[in-house]
Protein backbone atom coordinates (compact mmCIF):
# COMPACT_ATOMS: atom_id res chain seq x y z
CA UNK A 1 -23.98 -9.31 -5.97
CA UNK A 2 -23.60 -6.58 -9.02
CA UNK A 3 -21.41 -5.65 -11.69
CA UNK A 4 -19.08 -3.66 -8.94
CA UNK A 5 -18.68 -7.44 -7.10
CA UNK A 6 -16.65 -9.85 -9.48
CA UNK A 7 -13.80 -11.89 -8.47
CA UNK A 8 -11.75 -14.37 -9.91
CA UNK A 9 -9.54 -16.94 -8.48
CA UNK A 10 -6.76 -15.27 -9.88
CA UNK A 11 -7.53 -11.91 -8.39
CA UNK A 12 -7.66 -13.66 -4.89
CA UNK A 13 -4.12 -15.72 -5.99
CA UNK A 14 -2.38 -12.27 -6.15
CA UNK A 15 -3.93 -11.07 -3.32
CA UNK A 16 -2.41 -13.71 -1.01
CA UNK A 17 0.96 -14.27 -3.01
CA UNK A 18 1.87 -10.81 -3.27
CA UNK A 19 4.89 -10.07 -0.86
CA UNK A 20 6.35 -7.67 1.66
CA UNK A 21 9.55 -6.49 0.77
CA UNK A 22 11.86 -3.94 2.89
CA UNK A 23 12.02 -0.59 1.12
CA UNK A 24 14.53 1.67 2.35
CA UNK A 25 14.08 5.11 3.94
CA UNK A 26 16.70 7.48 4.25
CA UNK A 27 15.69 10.66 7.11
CA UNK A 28 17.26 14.09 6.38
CA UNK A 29 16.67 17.65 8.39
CA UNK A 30 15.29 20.89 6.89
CA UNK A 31 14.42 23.93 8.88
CA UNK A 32 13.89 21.97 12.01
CA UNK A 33 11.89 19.36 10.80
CA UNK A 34 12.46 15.69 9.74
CA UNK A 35 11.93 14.26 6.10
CA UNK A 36 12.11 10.90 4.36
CA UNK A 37 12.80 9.75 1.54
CA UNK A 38 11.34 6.46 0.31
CA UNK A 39 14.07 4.21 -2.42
CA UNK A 40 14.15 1.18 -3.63
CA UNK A 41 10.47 -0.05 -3.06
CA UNK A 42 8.82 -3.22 -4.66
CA UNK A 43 6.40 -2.10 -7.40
CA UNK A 44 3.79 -4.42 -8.52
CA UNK A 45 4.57 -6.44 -11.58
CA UNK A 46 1.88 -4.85 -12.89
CA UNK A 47 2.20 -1.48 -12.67
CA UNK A 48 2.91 -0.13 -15.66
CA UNK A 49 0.24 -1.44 -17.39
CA UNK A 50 -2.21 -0.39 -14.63
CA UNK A 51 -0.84 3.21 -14.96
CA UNK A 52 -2.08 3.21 -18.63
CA UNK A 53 -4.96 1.88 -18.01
CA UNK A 54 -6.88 5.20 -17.84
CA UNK A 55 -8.31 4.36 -14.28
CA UNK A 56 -6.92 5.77 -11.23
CA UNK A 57 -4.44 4.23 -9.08
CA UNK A 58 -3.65 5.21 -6.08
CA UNK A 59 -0.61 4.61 -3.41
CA UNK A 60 -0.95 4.96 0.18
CA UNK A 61 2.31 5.45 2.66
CA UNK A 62 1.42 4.99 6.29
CA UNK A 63 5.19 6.82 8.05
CA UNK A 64 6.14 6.63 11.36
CA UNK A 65 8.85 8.58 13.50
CA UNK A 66 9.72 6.25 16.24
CA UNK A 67 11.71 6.38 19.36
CA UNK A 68 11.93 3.02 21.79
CA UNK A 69 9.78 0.92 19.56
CA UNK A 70 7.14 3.20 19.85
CA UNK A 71 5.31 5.93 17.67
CA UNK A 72 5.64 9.43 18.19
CA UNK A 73 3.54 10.62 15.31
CA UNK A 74 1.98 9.47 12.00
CA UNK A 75 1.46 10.62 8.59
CA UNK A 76 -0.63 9.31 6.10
CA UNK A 77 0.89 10.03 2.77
CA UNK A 78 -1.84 9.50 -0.60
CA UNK A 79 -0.68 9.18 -4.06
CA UNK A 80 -3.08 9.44 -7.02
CA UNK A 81 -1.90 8.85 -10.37
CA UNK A 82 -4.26 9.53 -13.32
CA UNK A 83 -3.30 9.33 -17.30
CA UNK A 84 -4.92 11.44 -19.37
CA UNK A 85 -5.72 9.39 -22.36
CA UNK A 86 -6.06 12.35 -24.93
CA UNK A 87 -2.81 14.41 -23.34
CA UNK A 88 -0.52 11.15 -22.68
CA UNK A 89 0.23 12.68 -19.50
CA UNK A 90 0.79 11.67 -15.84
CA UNK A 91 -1.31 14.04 -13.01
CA UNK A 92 -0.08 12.68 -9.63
CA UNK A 93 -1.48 14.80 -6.75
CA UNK A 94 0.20 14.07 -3.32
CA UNK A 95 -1.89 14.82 -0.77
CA UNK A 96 -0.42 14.31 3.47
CA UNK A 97 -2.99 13.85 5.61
CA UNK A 98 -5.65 15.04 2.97
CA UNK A 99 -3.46 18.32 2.77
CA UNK A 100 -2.38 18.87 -1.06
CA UNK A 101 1.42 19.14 -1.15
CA UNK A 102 2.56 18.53 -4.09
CA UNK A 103 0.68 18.53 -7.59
CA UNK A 104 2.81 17.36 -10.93
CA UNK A 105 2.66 16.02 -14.42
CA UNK A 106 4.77 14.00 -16.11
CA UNK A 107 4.86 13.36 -19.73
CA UNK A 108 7.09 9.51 -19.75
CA UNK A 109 5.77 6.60 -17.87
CA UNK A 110 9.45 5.93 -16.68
CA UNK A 111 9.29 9.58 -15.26
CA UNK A 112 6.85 8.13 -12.84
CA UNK A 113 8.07 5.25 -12.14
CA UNK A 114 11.55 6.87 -11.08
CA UNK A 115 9.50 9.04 -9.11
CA UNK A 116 8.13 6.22 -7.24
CA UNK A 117 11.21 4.34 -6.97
CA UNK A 118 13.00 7.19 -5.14
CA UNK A 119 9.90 8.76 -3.46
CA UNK A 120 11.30 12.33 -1.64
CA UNK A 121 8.40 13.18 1.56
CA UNK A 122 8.25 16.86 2.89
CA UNK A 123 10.25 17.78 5.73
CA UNK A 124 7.11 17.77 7.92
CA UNK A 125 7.77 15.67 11.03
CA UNK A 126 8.48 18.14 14.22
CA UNK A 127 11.30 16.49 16.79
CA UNK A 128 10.35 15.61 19.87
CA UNK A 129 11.33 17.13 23.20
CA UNK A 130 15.21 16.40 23.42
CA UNK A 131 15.22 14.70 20.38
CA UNK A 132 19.52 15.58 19.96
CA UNK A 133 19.46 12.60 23.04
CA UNK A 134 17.17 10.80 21.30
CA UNK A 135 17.35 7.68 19.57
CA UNK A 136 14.39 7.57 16.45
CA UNK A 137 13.89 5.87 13.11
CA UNK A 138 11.20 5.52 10.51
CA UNK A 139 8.92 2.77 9.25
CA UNK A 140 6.41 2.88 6.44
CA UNK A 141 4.00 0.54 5.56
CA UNK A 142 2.98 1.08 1.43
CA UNK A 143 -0.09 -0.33 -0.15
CA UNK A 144 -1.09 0.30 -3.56
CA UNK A 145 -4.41 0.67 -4.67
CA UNK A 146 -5.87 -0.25 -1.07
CA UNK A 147 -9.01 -1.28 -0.49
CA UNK A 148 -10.87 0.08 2.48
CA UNK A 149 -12.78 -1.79 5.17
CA UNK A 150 -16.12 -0.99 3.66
CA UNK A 151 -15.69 -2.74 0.35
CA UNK A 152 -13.91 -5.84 2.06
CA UNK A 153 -16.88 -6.29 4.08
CA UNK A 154 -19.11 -6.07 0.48
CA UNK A 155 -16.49 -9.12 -0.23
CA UNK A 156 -16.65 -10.63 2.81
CA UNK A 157 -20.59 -11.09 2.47
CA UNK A 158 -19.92 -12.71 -0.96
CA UNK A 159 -17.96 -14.78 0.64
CA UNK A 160 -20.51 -16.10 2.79
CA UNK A 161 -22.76 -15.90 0.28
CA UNK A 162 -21.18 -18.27 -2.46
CA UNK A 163 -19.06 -20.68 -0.01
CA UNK A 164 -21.91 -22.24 1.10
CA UNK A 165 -21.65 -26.61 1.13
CA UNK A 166 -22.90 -27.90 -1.76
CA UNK A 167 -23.95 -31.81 -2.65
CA UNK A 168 -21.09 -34.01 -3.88
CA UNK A 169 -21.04 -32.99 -8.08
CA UNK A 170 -21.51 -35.95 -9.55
CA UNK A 171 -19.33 -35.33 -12.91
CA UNK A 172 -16.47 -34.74 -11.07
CA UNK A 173 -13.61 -35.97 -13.10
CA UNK A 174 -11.61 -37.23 -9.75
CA UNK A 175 -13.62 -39.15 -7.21
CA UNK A 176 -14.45 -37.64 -4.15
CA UNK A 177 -14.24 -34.22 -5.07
CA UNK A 178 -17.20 -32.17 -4.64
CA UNK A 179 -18.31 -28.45 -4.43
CA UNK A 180 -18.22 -28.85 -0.49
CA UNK A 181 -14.36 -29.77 -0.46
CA UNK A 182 -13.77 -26.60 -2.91
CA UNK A 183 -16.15 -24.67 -0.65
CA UNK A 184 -14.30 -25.54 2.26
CA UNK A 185 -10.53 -24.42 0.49
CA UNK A 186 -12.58 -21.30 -1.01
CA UNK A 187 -13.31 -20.25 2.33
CA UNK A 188 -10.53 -21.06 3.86
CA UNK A 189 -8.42 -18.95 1.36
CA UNK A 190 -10.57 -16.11 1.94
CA UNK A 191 -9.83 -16.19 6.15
CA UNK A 192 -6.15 -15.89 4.87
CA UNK A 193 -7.47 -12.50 3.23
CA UNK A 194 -9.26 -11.46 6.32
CA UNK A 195 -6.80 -11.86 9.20
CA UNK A 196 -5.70 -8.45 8.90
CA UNK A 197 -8.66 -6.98 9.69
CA UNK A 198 -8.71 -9.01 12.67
CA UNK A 199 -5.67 -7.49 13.64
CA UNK A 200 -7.41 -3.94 13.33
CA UNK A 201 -6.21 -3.13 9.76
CA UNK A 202 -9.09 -0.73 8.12
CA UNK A 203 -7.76 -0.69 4.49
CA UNK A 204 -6.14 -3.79 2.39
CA UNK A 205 -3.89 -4.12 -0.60
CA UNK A 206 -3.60 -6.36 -3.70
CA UNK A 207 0.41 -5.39 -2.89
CA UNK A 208 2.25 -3.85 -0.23
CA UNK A 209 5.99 -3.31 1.19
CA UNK A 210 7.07 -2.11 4.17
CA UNK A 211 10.49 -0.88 5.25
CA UNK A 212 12.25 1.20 8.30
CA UNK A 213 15.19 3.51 8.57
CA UNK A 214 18.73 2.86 10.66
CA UNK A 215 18.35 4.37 14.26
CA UNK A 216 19.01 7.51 14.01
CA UNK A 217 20.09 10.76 15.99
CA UNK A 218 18.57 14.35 14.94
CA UNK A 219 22.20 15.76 14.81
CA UNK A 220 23.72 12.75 12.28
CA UNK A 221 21.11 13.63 10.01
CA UNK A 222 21.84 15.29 6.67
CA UNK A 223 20.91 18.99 6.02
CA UNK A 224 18.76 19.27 2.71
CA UNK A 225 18.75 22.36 1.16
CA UNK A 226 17.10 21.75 -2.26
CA UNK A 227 14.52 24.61 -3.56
């Protein structure tokens, strides 16, 4: 495998340990259409450093507008955050579904952090067909810096690839430990990784939340009015 494939045991640690927290979304109304806002997320412990890293990160929000447990419509919300190393500045394009909405820089790192802590969505869901009867509610699904199906698969085959049973290692400090019993937990860490595509999942993330909204009717909801 090249350059492009390295992992370490510590990459795959935080992987499996990171967890799912509830983020809270709050819907509002404008001009006949539904928004969300997205507050109180859990940001990766990391995330400030990553955001200075000069690479790219990105954030994806997967929202749904519900009604009896089931989806109405989805939108796929992408985040990408650049800092420009010579301009200290934050670019953070937000496109919904690949449509450009919004397009800002910020000069602080805490700018975007607050940003992302109290994340404000477009008004851009239409109400269904008697939706003032109609019970509804949101849930979002976050993952940042997601990794899509096609490079888990690249992982997947180096899985395969260096879990293979080994002899018994000889100069193993502790008896009966060998390269086919850490074979066998390397692989069987890696399944943990996996089951998600099994479930149909076509992207993955290092970290993720998820959250929902109250039930809600269209005519409780807040009017926003902001420019």
């Amino acid at each position: 495998m090249g350059k492009s494939m390295k992992l370490t045991a510590y990459g795959v640690l935080i992987l499996l340990l990171s967890p799912t927290y509830a983020a809270e979304l709050s819907p509002f109304s404008r001009a006949q259409r539904i928004g969300v806002v997205v507050s109180k997320m859990r940001l990766p412990p990391t995330l400030r450093k990553d955001l200075v890293s000069g690479l790219t990160n990105r954030i994806l929000v997967k929202i749904d507008l519900v009604q009896n447990d089931r989806s109405l419509s989805r939108q796929v919300v992408e985040m990408t955050i650049r800092y420009d190393l010579w301009e200290e500045t934050f670019g953070v394009d937000t496109r919904i579904d690949n449509d450009v909405v919004s397009v800002k820089t910020y000069r602080e790192l805490e700018e975007v952090i607050s940003a992302l802590s109290n994340l404000k969505l477009p008004a851009s869901f239409v109400p269904p067909l008697g939706a003032p009867r109609s019970q509804l509610m949101f849930t979002a699904e976050i993952l940042f810096n997601p990794v899509d199906k096609e490079r888990m698969d690249e992982i997947r085959k180096w899985v395969a690839e260096n879990s293979a049973p080994a002899l018994p290692d000889p100069t193993a400090v502790r008896p009966g430990l060998s390269s086919n019993s850490r074979a066998s937990e390397s692989r069987a860490l890696f399944n943990k990784i996996f089951e998600q595509y099994a479930a149909g999942a076509s992207v993955a993330a290092a970290w993720r939340d998820s959250g929902s909204s109250k039930r809600f009717h269209l005519n409780e909801l807040s009017a926003d009015s902001s420019p």
